[in-house]
PDB file of N, CA and C in Angstrom:
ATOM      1  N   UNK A   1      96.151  97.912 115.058  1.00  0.00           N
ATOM      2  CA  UNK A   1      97.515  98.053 114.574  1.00  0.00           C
ATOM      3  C   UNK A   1      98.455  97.294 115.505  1.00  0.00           C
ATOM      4  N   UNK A   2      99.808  97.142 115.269  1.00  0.00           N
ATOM      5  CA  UNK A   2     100.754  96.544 115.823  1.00  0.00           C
ATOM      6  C   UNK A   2     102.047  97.188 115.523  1.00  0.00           C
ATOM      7  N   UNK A   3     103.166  96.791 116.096  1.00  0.00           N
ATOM      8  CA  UNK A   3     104.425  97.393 116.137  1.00  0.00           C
ATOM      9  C   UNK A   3     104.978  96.511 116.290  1.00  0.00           C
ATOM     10  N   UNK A   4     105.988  96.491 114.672  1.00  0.00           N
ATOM     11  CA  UNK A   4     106.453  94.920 114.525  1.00  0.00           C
ATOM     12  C   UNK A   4     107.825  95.588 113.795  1.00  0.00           C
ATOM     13  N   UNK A   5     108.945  95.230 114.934  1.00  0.00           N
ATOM     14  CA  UNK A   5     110.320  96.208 115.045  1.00  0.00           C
ATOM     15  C   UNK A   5     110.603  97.449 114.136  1.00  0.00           C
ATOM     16  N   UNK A   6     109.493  97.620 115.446  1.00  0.00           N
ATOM     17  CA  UNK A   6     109.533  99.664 114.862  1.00  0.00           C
ATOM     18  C   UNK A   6     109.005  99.819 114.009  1.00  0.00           C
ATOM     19  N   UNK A   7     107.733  99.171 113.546  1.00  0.00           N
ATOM     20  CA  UNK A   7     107.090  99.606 112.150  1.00  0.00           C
ATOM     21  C   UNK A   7     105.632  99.103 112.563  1.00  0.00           C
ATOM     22  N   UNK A   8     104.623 100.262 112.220  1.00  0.00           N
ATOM     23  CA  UNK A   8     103.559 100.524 112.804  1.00  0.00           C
ATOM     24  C   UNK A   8     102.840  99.699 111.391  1.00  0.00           C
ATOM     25  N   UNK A   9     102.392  98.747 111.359  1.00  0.00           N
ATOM     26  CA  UNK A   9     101.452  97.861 110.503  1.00  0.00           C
ATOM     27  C   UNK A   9     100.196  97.997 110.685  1.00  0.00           C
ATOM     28  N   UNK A  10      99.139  98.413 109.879  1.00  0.00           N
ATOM     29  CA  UNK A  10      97.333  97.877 110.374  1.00  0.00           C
ATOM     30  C   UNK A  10      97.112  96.904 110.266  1.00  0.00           C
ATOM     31  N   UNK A  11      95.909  96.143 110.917  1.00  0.00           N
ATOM     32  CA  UNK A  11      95.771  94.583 111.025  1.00  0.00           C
ATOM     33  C   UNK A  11      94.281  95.009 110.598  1.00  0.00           C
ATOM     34  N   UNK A  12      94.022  94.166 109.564  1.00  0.00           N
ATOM     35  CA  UNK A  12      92.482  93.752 108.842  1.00  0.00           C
ATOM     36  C   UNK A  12      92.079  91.945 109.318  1.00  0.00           C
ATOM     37  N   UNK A  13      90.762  92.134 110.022  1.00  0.00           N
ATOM     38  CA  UNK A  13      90.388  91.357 110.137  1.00  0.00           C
ATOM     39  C   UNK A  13      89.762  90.710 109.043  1.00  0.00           C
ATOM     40  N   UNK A  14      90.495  89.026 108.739  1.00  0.00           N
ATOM     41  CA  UNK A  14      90.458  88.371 107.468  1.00  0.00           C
ATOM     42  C   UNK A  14      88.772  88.213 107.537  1.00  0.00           C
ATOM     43  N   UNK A  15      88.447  87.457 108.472  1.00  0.00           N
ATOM     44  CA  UNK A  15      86.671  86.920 108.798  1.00  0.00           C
ATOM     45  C   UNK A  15      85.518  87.999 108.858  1.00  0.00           C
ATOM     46  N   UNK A  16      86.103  88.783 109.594  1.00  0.00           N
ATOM     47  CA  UNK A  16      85.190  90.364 109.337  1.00  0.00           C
ATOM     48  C   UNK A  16      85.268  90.784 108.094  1.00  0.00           C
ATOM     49  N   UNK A  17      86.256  91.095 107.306  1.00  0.00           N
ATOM     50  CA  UNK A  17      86.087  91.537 105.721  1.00  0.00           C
ATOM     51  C   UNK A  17      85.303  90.597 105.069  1.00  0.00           C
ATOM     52  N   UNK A  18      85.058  89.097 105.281  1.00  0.00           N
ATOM     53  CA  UNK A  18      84.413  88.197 104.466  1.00  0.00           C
ATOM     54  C   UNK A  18      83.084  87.879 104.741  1.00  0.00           C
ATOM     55  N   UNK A  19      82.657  88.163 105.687  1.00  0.00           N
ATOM     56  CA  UNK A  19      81.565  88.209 106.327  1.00  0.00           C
ATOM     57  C   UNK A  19      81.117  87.440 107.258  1.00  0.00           C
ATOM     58  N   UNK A  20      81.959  87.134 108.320  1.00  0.00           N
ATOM     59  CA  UNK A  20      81.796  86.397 109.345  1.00  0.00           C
ATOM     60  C   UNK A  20      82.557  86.918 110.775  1.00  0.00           C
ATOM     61  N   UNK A  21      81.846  86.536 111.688  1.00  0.00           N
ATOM     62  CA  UNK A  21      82.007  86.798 113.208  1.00  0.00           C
ATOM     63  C   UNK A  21      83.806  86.804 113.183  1.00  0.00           C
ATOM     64  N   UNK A  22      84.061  87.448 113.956  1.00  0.00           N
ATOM     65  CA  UNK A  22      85.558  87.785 114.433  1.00  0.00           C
ATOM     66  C   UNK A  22      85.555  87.172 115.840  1.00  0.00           C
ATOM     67  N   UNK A  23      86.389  86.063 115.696  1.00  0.00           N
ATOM     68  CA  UNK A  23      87.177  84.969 116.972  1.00  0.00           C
ATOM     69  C   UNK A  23      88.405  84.803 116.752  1.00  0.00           C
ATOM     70  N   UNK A  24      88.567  85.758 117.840  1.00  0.00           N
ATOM     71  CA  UNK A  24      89.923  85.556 118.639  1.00  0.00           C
ATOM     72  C   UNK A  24      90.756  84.728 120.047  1.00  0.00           C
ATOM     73  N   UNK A  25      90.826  83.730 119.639  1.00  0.00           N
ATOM     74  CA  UNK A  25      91.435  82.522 120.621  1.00  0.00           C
ATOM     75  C   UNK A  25      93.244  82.231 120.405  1.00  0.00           C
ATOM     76  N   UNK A  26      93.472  81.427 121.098  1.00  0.00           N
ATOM     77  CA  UNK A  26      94.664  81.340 121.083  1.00  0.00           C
ATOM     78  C   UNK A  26      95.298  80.375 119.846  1.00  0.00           C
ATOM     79  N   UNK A  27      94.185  80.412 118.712  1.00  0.00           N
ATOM     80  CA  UNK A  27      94.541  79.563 117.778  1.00  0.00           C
ATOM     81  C   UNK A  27      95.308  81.040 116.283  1.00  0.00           C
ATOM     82  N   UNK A  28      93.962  81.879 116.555  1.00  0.00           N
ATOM     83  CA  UNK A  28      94.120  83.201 116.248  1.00  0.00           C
ATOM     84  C   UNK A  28      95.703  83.528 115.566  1.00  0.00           C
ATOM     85  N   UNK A  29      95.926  83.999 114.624  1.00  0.00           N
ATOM     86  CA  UNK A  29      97.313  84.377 113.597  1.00  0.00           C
ATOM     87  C   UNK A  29      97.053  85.776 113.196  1.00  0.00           C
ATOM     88  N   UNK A  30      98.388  86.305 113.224  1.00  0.00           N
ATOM     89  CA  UNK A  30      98.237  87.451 112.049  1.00  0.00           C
ATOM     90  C   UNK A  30      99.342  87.070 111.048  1.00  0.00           C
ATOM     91  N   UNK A  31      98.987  87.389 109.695  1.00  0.00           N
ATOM     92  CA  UNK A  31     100.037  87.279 108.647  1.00  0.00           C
ATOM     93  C   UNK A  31     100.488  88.459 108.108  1.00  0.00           C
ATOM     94  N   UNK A  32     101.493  88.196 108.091  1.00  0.00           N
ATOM     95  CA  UNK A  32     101.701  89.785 107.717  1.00  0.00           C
ATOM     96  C   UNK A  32     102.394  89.791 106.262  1.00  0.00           C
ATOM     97  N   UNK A  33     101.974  91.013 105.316  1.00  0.00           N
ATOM     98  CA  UNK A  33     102.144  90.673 104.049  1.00  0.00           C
ATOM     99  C   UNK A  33     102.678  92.112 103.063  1.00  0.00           C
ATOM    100  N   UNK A  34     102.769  91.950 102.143  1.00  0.00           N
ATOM    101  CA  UNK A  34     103.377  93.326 101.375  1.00  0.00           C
ATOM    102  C   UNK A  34     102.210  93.643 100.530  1.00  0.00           C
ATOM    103  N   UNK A  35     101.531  94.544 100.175  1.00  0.00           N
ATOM    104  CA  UNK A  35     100.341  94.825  99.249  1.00  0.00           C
ATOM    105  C   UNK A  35     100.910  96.155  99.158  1.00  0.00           C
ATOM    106  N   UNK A  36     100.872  96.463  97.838  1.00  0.00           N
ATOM    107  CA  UNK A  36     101.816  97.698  96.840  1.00  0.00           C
ATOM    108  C   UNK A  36     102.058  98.470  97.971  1.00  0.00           C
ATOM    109  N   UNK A  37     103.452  98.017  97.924  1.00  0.00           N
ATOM    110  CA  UNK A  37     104.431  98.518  99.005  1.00  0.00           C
ATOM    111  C   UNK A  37     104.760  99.169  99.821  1.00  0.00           C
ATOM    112  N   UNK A  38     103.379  98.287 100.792  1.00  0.00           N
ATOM    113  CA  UNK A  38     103.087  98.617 102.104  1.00  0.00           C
ATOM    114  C   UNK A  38     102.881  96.982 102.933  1.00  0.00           C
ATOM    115  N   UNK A  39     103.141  97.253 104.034  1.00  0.00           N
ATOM    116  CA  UNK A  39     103.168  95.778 105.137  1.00  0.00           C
ATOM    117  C   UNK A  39     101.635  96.094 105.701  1.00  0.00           C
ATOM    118  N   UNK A  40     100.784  94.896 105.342  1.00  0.00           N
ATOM    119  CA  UNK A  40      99.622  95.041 106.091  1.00  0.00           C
ATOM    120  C   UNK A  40      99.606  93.688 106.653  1.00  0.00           C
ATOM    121  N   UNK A  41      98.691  93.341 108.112  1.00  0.00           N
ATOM    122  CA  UNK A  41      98.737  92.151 108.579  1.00  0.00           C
ATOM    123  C   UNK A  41      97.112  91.725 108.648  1.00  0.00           C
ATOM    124  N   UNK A  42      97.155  90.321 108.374  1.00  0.00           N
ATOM    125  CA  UNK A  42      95.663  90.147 108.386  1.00  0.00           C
ATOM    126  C   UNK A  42      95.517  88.732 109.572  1.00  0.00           C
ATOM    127  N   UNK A  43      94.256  89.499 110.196  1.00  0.00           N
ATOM    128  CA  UNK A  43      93.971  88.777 111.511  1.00  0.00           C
ATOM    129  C   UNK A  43      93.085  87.289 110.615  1.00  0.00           C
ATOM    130  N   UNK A  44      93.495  86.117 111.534  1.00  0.00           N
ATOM    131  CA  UNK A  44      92.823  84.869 110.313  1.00  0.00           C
ATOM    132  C   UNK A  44      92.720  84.221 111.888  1.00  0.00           C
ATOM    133  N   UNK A  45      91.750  82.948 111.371  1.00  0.00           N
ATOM    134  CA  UNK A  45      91.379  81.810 112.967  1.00  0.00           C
ATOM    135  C   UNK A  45      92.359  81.208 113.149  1.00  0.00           C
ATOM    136  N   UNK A  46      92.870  80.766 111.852  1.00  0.00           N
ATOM    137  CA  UNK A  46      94.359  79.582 112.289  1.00  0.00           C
ATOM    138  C   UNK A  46      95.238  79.748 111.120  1.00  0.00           C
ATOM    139  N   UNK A  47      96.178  79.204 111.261  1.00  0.00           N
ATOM    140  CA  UNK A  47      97.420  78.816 110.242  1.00  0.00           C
ATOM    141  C   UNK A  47      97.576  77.342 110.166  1.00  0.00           C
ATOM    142  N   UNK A  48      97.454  76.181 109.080  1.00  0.00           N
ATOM    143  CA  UNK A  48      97.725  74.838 109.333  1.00  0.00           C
ATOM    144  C   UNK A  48      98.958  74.922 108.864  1.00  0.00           C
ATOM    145  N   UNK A  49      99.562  75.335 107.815  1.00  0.00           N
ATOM    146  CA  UNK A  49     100.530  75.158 106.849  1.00  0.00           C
ATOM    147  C   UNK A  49     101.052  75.902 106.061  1.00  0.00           C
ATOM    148  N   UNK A  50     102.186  75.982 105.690  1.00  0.00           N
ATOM    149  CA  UNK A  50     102.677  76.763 104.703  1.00  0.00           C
ATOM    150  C   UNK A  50     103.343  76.345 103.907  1.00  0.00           C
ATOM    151  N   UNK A  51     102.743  76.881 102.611  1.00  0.00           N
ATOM    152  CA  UNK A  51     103.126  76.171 101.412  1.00  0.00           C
ATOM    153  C   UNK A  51     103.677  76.604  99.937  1.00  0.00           C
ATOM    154  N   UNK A  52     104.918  76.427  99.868  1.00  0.00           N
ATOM    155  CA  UNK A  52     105.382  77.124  98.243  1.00  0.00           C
ATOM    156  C   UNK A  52     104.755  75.920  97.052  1.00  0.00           C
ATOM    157  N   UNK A  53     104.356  76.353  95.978  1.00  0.00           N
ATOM    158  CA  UNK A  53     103.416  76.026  94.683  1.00  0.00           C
ATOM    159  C   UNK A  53     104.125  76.843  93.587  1.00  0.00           C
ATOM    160  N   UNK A  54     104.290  75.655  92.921  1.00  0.00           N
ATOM    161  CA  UNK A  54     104.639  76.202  91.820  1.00  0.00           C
ATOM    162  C   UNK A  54     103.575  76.591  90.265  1.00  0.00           C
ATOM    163  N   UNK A  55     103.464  77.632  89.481  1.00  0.00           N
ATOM    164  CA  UNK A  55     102.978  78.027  88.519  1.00  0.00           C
ATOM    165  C   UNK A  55     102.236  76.651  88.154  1.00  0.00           C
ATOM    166  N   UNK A  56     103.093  75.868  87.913  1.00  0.00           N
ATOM    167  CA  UNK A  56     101.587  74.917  87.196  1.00  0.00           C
ATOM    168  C   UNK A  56     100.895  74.039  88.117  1.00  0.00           C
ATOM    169  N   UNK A  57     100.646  74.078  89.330  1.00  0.00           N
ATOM    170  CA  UNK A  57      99.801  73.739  90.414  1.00  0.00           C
ATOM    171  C   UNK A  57      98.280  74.910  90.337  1.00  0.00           C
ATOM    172  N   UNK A  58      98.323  76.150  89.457  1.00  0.00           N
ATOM    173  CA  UNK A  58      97.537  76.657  89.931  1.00  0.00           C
ATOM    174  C   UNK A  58      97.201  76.876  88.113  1.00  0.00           C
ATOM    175  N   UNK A  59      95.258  76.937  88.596  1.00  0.00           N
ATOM    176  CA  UNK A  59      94.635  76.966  87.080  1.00  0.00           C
ATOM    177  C   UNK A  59      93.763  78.760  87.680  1.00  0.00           C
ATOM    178  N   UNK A  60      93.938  79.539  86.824  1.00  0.00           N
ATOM    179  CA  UNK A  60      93.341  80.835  87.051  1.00  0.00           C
ATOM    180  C   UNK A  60      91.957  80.586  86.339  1.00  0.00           C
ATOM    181  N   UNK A  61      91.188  81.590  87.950  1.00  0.00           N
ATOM    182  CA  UNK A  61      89.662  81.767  87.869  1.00  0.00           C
ATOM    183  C   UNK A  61      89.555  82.975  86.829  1.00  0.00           C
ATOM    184  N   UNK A  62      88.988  83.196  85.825  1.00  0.00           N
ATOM    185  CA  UNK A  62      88.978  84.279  84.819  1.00  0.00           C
ATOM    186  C   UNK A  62      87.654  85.217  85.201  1.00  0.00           C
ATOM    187  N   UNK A  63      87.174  84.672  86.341  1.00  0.00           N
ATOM    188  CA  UNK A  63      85.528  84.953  86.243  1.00  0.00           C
ATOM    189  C   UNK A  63      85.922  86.798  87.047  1.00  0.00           C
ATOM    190  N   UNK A  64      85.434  87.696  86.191  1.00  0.00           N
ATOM    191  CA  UNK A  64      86.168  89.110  86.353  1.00  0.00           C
ATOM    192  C   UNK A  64      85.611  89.426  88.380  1.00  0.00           C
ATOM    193  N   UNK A  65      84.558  88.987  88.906  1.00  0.00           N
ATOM    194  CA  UNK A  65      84.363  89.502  90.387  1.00  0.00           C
ATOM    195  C   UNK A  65      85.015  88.327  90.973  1.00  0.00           C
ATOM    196  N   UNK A  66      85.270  87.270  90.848  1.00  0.00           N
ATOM    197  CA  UNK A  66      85.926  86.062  91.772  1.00  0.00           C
ATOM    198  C   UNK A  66      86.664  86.907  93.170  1.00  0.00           C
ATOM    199  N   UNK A  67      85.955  86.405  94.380  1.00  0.00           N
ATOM    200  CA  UNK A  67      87.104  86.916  95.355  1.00  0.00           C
ATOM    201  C   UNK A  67      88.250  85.972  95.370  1.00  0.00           C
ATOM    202  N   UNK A  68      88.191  84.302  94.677  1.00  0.00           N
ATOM    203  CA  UNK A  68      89.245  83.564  94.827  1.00  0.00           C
ATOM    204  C   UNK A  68      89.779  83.503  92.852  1.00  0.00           C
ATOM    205  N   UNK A  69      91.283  84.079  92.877  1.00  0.00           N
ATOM    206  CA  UNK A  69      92.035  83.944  91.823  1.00  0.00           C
ATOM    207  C   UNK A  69      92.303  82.999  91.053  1.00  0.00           C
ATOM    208  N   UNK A  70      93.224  82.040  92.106  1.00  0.00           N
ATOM    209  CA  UNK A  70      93.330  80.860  91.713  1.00  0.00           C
ATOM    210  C   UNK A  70      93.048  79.631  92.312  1.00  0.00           C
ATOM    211  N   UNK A  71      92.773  78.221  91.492  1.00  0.00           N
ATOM    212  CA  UNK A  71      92.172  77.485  92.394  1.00  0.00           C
ATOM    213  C   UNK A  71      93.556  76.592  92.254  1.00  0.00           C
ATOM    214  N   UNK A  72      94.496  76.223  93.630  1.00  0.00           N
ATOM    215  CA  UNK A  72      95.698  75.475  93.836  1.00  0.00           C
ATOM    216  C   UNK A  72      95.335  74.407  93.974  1.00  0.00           C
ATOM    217  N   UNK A  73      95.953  73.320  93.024  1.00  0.00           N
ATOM    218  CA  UNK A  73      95.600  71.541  92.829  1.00  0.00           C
ATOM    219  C   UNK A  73      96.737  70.821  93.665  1.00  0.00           C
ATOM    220  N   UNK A  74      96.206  70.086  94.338  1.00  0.00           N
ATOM    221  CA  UNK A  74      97.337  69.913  95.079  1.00  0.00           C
ATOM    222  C   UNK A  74      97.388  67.704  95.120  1.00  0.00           C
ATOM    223  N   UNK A  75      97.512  67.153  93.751  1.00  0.00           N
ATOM    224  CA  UNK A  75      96.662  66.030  93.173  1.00  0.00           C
ATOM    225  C   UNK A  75      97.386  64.939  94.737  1.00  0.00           C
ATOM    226  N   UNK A  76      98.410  65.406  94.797  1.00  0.00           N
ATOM    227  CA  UNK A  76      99.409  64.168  95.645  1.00  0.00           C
ATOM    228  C   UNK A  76      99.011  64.211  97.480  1.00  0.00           C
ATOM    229  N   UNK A  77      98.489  65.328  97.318  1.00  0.00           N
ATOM    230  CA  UNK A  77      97.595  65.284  98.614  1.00  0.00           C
ATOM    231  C   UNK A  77      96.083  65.390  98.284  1.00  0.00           C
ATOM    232  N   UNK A  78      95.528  65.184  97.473  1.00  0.00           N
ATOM    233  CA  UNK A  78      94.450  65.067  96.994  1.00  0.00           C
ATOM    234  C   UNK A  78      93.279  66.025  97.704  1.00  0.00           C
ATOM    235  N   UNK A  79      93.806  67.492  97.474  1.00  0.00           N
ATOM    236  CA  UNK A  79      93.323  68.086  98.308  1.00  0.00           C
ATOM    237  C   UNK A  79      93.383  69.818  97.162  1.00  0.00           C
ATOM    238  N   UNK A  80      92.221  70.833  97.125  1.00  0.00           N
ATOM    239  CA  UNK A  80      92.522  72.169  96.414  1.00  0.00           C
ATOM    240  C   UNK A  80      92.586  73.140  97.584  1.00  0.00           C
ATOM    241  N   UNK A  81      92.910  73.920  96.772  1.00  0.00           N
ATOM    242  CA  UNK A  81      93.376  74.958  97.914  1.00  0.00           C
ATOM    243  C   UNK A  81      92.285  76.519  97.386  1.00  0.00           C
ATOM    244  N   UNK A  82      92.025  77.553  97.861  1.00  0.00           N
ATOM    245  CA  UNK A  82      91.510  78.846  96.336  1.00  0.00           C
ATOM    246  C   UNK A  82      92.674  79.985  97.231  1.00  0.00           C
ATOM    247  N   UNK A  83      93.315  80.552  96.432  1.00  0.00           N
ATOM    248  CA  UNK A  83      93.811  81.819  96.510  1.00  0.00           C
ATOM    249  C   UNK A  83      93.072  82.831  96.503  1.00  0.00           C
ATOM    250  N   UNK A  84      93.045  83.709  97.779  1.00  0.00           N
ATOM    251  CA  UNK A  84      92.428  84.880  98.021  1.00  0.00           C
ATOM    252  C   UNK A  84      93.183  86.143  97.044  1.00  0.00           C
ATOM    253  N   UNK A  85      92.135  87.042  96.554  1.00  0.00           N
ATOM    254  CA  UNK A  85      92.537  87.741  95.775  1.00  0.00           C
ATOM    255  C   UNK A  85      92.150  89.506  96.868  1.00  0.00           C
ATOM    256  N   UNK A  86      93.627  89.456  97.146  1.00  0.00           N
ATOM    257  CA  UNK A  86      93.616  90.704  98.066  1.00  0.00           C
ATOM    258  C   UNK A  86      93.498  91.987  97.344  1.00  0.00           C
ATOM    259  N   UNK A  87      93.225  92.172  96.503  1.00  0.00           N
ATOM    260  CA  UNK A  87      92.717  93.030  95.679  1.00  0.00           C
ATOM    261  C   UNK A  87      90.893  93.282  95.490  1.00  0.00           C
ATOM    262  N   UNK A  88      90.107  92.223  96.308  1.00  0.00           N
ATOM    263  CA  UNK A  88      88.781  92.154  96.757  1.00  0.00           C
ATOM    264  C   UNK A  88      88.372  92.297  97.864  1.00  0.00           C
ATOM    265  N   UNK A  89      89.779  92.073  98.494  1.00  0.00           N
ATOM    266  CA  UNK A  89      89.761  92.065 100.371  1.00  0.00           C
ATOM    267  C   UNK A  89      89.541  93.814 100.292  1.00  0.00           C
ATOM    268  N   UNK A  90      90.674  94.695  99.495  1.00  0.00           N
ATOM    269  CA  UNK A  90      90.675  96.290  99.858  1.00  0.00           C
ATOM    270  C   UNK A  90      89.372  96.490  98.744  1.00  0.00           C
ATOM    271  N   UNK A  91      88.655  96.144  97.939  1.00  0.00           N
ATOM    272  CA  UNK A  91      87.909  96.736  97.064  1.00  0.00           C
ATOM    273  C   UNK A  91      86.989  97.854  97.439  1.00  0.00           C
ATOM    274  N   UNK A  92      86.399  97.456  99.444  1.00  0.00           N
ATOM    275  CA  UNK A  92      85.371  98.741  99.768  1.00  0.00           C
ATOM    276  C   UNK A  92      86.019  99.323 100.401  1.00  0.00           C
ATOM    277  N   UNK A  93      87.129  99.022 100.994  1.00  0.00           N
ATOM    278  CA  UNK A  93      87.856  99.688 101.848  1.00  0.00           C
ATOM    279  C   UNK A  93      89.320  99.707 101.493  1.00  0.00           C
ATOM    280  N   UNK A  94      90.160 100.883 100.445  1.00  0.00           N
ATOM    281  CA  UNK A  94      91.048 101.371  99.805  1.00  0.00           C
ATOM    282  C   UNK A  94      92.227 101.229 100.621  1.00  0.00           C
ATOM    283  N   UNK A  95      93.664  99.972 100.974  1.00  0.00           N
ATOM    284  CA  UNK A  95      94.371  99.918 101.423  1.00  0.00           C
ATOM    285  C   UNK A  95      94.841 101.749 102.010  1.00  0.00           C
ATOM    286  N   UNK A  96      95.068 102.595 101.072  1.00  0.00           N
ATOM    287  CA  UNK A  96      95.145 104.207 101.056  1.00  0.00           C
ATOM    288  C   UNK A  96      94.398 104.850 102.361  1.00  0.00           C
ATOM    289  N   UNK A  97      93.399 104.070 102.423  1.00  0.00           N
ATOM    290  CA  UNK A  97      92.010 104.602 103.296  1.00  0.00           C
ATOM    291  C   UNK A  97      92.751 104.275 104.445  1.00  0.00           C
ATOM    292  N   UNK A  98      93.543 102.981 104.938  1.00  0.00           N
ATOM    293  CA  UNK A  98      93.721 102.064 106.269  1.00  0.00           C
ATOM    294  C   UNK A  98      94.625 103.196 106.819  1.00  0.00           C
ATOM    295  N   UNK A  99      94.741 104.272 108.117  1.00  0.00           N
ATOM    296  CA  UNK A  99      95.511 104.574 108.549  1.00  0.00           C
ATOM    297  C   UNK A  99      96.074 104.275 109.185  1.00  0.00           C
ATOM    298  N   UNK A 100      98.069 104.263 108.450  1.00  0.00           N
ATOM    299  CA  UNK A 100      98.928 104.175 109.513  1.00  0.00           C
ATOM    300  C   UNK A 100     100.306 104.734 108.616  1.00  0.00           C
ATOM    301  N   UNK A 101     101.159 104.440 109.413  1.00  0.00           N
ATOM    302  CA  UNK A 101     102.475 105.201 109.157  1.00  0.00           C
ATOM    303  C   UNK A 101     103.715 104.625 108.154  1.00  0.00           C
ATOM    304  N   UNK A 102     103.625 105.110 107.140  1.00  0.00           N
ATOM    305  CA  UNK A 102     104.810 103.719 106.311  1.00  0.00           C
ATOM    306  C   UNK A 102     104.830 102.371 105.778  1.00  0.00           C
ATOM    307  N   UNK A 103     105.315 102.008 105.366  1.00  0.00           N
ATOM    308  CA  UNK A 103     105.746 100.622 104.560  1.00  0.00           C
ATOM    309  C   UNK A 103     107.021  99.616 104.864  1.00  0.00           C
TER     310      UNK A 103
END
């Protein structure tokens, strides 16, 4: 957990939920995010970029278990992106379940 002005957040490790070793270096991020309206932060290896996309940049995965939602086209950097579907991140472990204090 963390205390991020006066508000006690849990931190989910992004690489541990996905199935990989947890490294923490000084490259290391937490993001912190709103999931039904609560602030949770998720521990990730790095941050390169941040990026607003608009609706028709992104074609939806329909496939009903997909952990990635959507796949973001990004033609002018010739580069895709997949949207994590944080709704697969809590699937074994019930945001409800994560104890801590508030939203």
């Amino acid at each position: 957990i963390i205390n991020l002005r006066g508000l006690v957040i849990p931190i989910i490790s992004l690489p541990e939920r996905l199935g990989y070793p947890e490294k923490i270096d000084m490259n290391s991020k937490i993001l912190v995010s709103r999931y039904r309206d609560r602030k949770v932060g998720f521990l990730v290896d790095n941050v390169s970029e941040i990026l607003f996309v608009s609706p028709s940049q992104m074609t939806r995965n329909d496939a009903p278990d997909a952990l990635f939602t959507d796949i973001i086209n990004l033609e002018e950097q010739k580069r895709m992106i997949l949207r994590l579907s944080i709704d697969k991140i809590f699937a074994q472990t019930p945001i409800e379940s994560v104890g801590f204090a508030g939203g």
